[in-house]
Protein backbone atom coordinates (compact mmCIF):
# COMPACT_ATOMS: atom_id res chain seq x y z
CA UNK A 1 -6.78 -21.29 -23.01
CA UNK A 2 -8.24 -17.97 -22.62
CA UNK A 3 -6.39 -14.67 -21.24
CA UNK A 4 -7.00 -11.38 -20.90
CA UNK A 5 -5.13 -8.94 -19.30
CA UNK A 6 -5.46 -7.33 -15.84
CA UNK A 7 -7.97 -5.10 -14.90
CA UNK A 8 -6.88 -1.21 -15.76
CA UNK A 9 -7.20 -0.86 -11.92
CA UNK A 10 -4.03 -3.07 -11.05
CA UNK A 11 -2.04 0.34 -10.33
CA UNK A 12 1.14 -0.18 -8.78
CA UNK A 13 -0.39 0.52 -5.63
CA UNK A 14 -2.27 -2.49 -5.96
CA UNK A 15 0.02 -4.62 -7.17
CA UNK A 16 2.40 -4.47 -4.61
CA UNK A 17 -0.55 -4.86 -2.11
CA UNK A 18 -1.06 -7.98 -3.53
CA UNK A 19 -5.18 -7.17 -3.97
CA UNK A 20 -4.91 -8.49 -6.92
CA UNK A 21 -4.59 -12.21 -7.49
CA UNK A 22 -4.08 -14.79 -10.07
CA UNK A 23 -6.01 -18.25 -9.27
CA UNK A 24 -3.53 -20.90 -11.14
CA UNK A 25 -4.17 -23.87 -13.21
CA UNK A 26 -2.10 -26.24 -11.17
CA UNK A 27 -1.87 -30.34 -11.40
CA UNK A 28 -3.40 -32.40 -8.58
CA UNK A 29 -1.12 -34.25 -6.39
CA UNK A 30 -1.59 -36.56 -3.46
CA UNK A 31 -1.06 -34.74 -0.24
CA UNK A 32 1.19 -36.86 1.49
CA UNK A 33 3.49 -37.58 -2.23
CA UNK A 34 3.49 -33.26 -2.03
CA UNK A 35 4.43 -33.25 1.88
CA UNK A 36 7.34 -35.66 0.95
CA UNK A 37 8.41 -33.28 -2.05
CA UNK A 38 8.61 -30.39 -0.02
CA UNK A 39 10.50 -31.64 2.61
CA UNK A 40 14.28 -30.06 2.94
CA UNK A 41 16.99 -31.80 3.49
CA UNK A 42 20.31 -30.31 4.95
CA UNK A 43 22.79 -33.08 3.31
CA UNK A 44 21.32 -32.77 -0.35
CA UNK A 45 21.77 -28.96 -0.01
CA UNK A 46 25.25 -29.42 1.11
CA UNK A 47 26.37 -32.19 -1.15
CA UNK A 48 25.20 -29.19 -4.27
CA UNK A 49 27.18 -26.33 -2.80
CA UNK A 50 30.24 -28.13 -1.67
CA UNK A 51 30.45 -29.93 -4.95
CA UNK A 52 29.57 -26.52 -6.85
CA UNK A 53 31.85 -24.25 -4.70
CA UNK A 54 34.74 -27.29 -5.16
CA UNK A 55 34.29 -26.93 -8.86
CA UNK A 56 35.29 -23.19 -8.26
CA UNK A 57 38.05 -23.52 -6.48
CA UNK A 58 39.43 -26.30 -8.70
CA UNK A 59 38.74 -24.60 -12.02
CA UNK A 60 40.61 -21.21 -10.61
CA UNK A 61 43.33 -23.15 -9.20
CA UNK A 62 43.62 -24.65 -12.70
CA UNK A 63 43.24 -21.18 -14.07
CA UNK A 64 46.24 -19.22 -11.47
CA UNK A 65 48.86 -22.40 -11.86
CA UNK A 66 48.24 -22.40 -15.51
CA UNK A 67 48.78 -18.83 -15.65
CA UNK A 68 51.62 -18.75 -13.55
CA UNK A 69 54.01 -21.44 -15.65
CA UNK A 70 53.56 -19.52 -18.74
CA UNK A 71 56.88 -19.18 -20.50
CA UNK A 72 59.02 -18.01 -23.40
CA UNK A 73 59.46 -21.82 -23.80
CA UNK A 74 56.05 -23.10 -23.13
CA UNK A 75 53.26 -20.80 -24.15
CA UNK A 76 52.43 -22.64 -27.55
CA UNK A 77 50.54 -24.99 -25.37
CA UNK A 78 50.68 -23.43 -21.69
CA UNK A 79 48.49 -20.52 -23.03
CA UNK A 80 45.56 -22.60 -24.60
CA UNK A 81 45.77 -24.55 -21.30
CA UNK A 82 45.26 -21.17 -19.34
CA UNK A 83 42.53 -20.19 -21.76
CA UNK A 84 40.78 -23.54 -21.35
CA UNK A 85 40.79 -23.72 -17.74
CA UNK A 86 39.51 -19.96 -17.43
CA UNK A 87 36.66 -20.95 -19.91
CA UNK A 88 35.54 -23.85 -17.82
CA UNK A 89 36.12 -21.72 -14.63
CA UNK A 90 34.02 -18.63 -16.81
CA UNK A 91 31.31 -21.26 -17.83
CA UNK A 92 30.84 -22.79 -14.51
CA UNK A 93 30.81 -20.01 -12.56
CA UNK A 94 28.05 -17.84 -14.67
CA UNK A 95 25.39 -19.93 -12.63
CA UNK A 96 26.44 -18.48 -9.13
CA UNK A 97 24.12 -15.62 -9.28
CA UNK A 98 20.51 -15.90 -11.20
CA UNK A 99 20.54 -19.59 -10.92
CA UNK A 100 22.19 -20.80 -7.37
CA UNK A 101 21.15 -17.27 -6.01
CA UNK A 102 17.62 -17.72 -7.12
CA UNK A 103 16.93 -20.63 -5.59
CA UNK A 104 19.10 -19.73 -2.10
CA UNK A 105 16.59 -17.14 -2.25
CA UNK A 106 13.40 -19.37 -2.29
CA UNK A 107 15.09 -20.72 1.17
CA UNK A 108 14.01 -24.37 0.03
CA UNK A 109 17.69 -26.25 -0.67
CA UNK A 110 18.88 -26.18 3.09
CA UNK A 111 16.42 -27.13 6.16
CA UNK A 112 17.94 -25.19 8.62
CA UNK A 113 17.36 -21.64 7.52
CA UNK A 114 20.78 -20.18 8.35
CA UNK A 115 22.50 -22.30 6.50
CA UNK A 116 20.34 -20.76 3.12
CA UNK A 117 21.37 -17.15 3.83
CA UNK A 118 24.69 -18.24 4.45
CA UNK A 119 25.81 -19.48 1.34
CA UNK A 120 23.50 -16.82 -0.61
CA UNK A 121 25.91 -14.43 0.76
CA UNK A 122 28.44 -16.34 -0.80
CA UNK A 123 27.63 -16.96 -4.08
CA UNK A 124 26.18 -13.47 -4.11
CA UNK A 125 29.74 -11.86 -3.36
CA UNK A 126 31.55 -14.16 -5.53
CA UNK A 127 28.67 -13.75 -8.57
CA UNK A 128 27.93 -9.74 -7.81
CA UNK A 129 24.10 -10.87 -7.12
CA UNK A 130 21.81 -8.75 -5.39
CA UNK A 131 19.48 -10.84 -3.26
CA UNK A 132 17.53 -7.91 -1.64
CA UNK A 133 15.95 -6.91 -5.16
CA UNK A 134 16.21 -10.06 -6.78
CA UNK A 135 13.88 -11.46 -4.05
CA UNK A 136 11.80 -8.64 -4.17
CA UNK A 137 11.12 -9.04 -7.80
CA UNK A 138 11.11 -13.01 -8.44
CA UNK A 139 8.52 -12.88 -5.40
CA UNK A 140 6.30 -10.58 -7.97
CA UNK A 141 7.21 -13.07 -10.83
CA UNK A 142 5.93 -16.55 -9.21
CA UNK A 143 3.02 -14.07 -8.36
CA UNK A 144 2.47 -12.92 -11.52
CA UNK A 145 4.41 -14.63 -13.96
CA UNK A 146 4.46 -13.06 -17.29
CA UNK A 147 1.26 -10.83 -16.88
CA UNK A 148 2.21 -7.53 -18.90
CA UNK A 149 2.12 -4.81 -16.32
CA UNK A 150 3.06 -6.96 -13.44
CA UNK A 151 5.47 -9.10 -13.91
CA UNK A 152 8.78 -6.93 -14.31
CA UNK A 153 11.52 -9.80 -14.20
CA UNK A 154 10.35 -11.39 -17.37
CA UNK A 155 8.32 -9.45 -19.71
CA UNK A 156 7.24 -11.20 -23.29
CA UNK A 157 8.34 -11.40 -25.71
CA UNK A 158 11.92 -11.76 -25.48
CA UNK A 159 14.35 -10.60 -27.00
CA UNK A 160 18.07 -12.60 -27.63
CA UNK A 161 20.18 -11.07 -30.23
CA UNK A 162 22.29 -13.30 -31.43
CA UNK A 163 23.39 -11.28 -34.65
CA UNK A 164 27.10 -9.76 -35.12
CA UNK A 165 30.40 -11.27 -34.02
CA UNK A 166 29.74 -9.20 -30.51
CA UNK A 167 27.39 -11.72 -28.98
CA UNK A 168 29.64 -14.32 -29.59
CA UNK A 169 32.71 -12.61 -28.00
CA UNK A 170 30.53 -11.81 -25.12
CA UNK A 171 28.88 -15.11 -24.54
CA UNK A 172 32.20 -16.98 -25.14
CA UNK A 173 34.81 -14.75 -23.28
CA UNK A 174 33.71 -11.43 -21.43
CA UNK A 175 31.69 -8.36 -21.87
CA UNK A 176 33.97 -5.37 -21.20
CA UNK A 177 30.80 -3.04 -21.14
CA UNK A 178 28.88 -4.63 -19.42
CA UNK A 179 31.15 -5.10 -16.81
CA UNK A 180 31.61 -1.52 -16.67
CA UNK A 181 27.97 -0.87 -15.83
CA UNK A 182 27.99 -3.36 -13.16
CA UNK A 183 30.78 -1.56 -11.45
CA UNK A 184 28.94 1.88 -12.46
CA UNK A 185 25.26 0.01 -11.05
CA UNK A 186 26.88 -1.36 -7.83
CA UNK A 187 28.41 1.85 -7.43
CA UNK A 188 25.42 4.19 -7.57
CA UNK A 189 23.43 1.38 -5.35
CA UNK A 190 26.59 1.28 -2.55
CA UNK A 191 25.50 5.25 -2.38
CA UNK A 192 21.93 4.60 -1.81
CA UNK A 193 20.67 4.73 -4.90
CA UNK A 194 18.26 1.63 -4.23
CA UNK A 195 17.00 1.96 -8.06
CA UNK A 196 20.13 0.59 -9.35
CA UNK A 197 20.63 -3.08 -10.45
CA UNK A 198 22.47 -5.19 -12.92
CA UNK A 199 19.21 -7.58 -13.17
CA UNK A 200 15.96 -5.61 -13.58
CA UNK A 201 15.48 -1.75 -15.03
CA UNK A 202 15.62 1.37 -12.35
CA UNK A 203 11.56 1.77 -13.42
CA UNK A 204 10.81 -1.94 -11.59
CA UNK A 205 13.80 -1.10 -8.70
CA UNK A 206 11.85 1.64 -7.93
CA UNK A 207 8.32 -0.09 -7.31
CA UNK A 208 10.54 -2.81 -5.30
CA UNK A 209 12.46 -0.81 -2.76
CA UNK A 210 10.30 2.28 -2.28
CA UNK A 211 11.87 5.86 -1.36
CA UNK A 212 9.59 5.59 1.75
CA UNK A 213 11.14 1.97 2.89
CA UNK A 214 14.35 3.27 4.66
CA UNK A 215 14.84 -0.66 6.01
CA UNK A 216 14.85 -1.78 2.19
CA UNK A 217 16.98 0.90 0.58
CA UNK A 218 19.63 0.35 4.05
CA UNK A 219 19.82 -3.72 3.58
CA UNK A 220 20.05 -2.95 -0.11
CA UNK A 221 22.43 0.45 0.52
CA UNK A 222 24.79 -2.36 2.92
CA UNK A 223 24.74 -5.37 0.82
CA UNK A 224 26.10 -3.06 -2.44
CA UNK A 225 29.22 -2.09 -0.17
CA UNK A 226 30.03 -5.44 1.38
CA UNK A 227 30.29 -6.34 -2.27
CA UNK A 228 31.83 -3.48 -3.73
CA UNK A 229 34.23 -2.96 -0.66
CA UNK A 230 35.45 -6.65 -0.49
CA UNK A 231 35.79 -6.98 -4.31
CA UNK A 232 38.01 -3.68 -4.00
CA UNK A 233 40.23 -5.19 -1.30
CA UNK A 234 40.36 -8.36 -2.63
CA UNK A 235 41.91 -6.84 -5.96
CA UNK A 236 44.04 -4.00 -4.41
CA UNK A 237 45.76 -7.51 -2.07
CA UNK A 238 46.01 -9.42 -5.93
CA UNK A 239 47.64 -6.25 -7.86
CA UNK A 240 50.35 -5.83 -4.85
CA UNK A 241 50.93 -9.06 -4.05
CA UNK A 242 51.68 -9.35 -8.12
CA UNK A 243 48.90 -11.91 -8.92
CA UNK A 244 46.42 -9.52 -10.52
CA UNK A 245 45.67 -12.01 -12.76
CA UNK A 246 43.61 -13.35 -9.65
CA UNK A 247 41.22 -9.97 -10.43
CA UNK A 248 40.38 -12.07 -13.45
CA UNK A 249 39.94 -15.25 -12.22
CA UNK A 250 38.32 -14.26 -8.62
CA UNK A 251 36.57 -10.94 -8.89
CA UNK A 252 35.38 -11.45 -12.10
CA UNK A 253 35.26 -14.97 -12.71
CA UNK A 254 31.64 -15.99 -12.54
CA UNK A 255 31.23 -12.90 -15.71
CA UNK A 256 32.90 -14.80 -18.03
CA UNK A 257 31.84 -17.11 -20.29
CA UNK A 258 27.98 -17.44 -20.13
CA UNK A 259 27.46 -18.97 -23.51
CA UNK A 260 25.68 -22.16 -20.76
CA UNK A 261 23.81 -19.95 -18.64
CA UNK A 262 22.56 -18.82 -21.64
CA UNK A 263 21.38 -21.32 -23.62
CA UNK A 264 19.88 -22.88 -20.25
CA UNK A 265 18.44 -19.86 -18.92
CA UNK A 266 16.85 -18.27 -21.76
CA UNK A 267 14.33 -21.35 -22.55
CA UNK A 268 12.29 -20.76 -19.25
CA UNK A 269 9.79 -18.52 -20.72
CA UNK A 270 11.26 -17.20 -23.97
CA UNK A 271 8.36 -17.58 -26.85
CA UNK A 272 5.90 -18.52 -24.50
CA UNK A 273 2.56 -17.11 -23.53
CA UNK A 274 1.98 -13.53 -21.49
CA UNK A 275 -1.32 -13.62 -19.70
CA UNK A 276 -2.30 -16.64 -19.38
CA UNK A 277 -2.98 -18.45 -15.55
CA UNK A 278 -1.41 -21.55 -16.48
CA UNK A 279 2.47 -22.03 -15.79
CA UNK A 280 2.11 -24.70 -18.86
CA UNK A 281 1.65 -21.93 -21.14
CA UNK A 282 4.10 -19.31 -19.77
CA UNK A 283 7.39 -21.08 -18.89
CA UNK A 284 8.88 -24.44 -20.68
CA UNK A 285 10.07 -27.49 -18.74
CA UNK A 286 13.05 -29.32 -20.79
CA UNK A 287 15.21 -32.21 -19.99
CA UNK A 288 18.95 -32.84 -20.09
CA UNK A 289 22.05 -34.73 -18.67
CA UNK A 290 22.99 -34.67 -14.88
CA UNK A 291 25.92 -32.38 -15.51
CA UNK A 292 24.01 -29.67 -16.27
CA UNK A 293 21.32 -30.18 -14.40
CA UNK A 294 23.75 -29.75 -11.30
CA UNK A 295 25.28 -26.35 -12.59
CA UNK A 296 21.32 -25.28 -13.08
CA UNK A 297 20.15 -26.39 -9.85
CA UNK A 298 17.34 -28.23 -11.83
CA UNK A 299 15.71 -25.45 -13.28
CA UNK A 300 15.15 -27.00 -16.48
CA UNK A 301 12.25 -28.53 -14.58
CA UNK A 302 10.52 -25.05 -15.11
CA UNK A 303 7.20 -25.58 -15.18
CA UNK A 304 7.31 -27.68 -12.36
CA UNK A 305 9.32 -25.35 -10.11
CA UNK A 306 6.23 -22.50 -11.01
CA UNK A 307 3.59 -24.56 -9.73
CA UNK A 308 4.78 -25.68 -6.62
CA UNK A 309 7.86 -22.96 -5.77
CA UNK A 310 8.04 -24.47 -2.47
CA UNK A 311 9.76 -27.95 -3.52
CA UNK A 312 13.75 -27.87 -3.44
CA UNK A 313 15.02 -28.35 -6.73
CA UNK A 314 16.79 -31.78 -6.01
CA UNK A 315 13.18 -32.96 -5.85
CA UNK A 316 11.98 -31.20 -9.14
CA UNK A 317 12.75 -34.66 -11.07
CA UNK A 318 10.35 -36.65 -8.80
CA UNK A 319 7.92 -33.89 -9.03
CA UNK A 320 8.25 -33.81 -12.53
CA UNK A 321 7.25 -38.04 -12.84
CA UNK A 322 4.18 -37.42 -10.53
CA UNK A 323 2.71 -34.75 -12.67
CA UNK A 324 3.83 -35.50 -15.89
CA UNK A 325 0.50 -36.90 -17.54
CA UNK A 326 -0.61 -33.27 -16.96
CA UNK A 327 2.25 -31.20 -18.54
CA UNK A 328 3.31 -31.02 -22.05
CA UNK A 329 6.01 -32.86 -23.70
CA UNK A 330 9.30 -31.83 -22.35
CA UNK A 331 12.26 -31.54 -25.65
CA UNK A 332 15.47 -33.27 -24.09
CA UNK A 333 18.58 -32.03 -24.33
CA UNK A 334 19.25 -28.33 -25.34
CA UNK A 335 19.70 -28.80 -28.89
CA UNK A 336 16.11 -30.69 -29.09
CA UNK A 337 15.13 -27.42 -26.88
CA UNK A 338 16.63 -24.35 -28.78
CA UNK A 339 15.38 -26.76 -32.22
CA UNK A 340 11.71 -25.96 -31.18
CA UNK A 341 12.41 -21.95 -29.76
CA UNK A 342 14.18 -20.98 -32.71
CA UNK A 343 11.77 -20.91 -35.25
CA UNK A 344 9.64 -19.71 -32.65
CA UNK A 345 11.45 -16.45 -31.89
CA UNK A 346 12.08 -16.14 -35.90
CA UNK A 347 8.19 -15.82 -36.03
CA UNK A 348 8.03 -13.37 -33.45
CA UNK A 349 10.21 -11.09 -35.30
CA UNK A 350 7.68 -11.00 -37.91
CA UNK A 351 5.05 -11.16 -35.35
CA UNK A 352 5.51 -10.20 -31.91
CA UNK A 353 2.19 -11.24 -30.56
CA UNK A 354 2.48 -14.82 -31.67
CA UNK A 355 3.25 -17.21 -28.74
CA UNK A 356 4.04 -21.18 -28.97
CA UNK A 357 1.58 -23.15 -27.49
CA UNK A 358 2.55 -26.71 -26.35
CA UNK A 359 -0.09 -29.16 -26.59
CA UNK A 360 -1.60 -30.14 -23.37
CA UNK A 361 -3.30 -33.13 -21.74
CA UNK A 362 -6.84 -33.30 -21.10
CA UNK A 363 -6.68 -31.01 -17.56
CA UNK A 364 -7.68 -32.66 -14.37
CA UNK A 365 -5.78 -30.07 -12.02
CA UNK A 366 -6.84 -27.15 -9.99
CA UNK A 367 -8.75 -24.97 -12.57
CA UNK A 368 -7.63 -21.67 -13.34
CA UNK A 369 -9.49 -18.88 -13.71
CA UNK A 370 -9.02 -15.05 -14.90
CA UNK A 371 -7.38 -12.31 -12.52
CA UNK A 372 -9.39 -10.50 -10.11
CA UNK A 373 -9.72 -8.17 -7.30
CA UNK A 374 -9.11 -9.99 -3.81
């Protein structure tokens, strides 16, 4: 497949005047299977969040009553019992934000629009996500997805460093620095600093909410002190009420723990090809059990959700069947998964312009072709 990169004139300018446009290699599929793909449905978004939100307030009930029988008779096993139900709560809740967020903010799981932005408020409290930028951007990234220069949410190659005990406390428990610039970010952003973000660089903030878009940098200015303000209250009420341990479990509960979010997250487009018009090359479709598939909202189905963004993800599966002669292999499973990335990113530390290119059917989609000027 060839690739080149985008013409020198793609300033930002033009970029975020969309005149310049990618023409995508996507798989043919019968217009009225597509029409029955995209179709919403209220009671399949509902049955996700209720479950999802359920989970939460089981696994922190677990977590607070656990907590709360500790004794000088009991902790040999009441502690581990605490520590196991705030990992599960950690683990489960790490997919509130980039993963039910993102796809709250494609407004495809609910029919009736409301009930979208609703629960994107929600999780977005509960996970500190910021769905003003974060829409912005991932907008820009189905646009442009992985094209050096334009594409600022994911730019190849990736980096995960996974060396040094630090990593592993992190991924497995809590990051106590980076949760100090999150408060710092959300901070700076509650005081109108619309550049600040605990997703994307200031540099890419900055060509999303423009100095000269005062609706933008207000919506964005608001939504940093509903979450700052109500995460304040909510912990002064836990500290003098004597649960502060609820400050763990509540306002920072959906930080801990993301060993899952990342091993599912990272395989999306890590190793993959920049440049290229042809979501086959650029982002990786895997497989795995219904568990996590429910906690991810689908998105292993990667591929799939890049070339038609408008399906909800509880029909990515059937999406994935009717297109599947035309995509790659999908690994099942994440060890099958991280098995083919890791030697993958090992090469790229010796060579960072070497990508891994999954073999592909003979094409019979929607031909791509190179970047141009509208």
């Amino acid at each position: 497949m060839q690739s080149s990169d985008p013409a020198p004139s793609a300033t930002t300018e033009v970029i975020f005047n969309q005149e310049v446009k990618i023409n995508w290699y996507r798989s043919k599929v019968d217009r009225a299977v597509m029409s029955e793909l995209m179709r919403k449905n209220d009671a399949r978004a509902f049955r996700q969040v209720l479950l999802q939100l359920g989970l939460y307030v089981c696994t922190a009930t677990l977590s607070f009553v656990a907590f709360k029988n500790i004794h000088a008779t009991n902790w040999m096993w009441m502690l581990p019992l605490f520590l196991l139900a705030l990992f599960v709560h950690g683990t489960c809740c790490s997919f509130y934000g980039g993963d039910a967020g993102h796809e709250l903010t494609h407004k495809t799981p609910f029919k009736t629009p409301f009930w979208n932005d609703f629960f994107l408020s929600i999780y977005g409290f509960l996970a500190w996500f910021d769905p003003i930028g974060y829409r912005l951007s991932h907008s820009k990234h189905h646009q442009f997805t992985t094209y050096h220069d334009l594409d600022g949410e994911i730019v190849l190659p990736q980096r995960l460093d996974i060396k040094g005990l630090y990593f592993f406390f992190k991924a497995f428990t809590f990051d106590l620095v980076g949760i100090g610039s999150l408060l710092k970010k959300w901070t700076l952003a509650s005081l109108g600093d619309s550049t600040s973000s605990s997703f994307f660089p200031a540099e890419w903030m900055a060509k999303l909410i423009p100095q000269d878009n005062e609706k933008l940098r207000r919506n964005h200015r608001n939504w940093a002190r509903v979450v700052l303000l109500g995460h304040l209250v909510l912990a002064t009420i836990f500290i003098a009420t004597g649960n502060w341990i609820l400050v763990v479990i509540i306002n920072f509960g959906c930080l801990l723990c993301p060993w899952l979010v990342i091993l599912c997250n990272y395989p999306q487009h890590i190793g993959m090809s920049p440049n290229v018009p042809d979501f086959r090359l650029c982002c990786r479709t895997y497989t795995c059990g219904p568990l996590i598939g429910f906690l991810y909202w689908n998105m292993q189905y990667h591929v799939e959700h890049h070339m038609f963004p408008s399906v909800p993800f509880y029909n990515l599966p059937r999406l994935r069947k009717a297109i599947e002669h035309d995509l790659p292999p999908a690994p099942h499973g994440l060890w099958s998964t991280w098995s083919e990335i890791w030697p993958v990113m090992q090469r790229q530390r010796e060579d960072p312009s070497y990508c891994y290119i999954p073999p592909l059917p003979q094409s019979n989609g929607m031909q791509a072709a190179q970047p141009s000027p509208a």
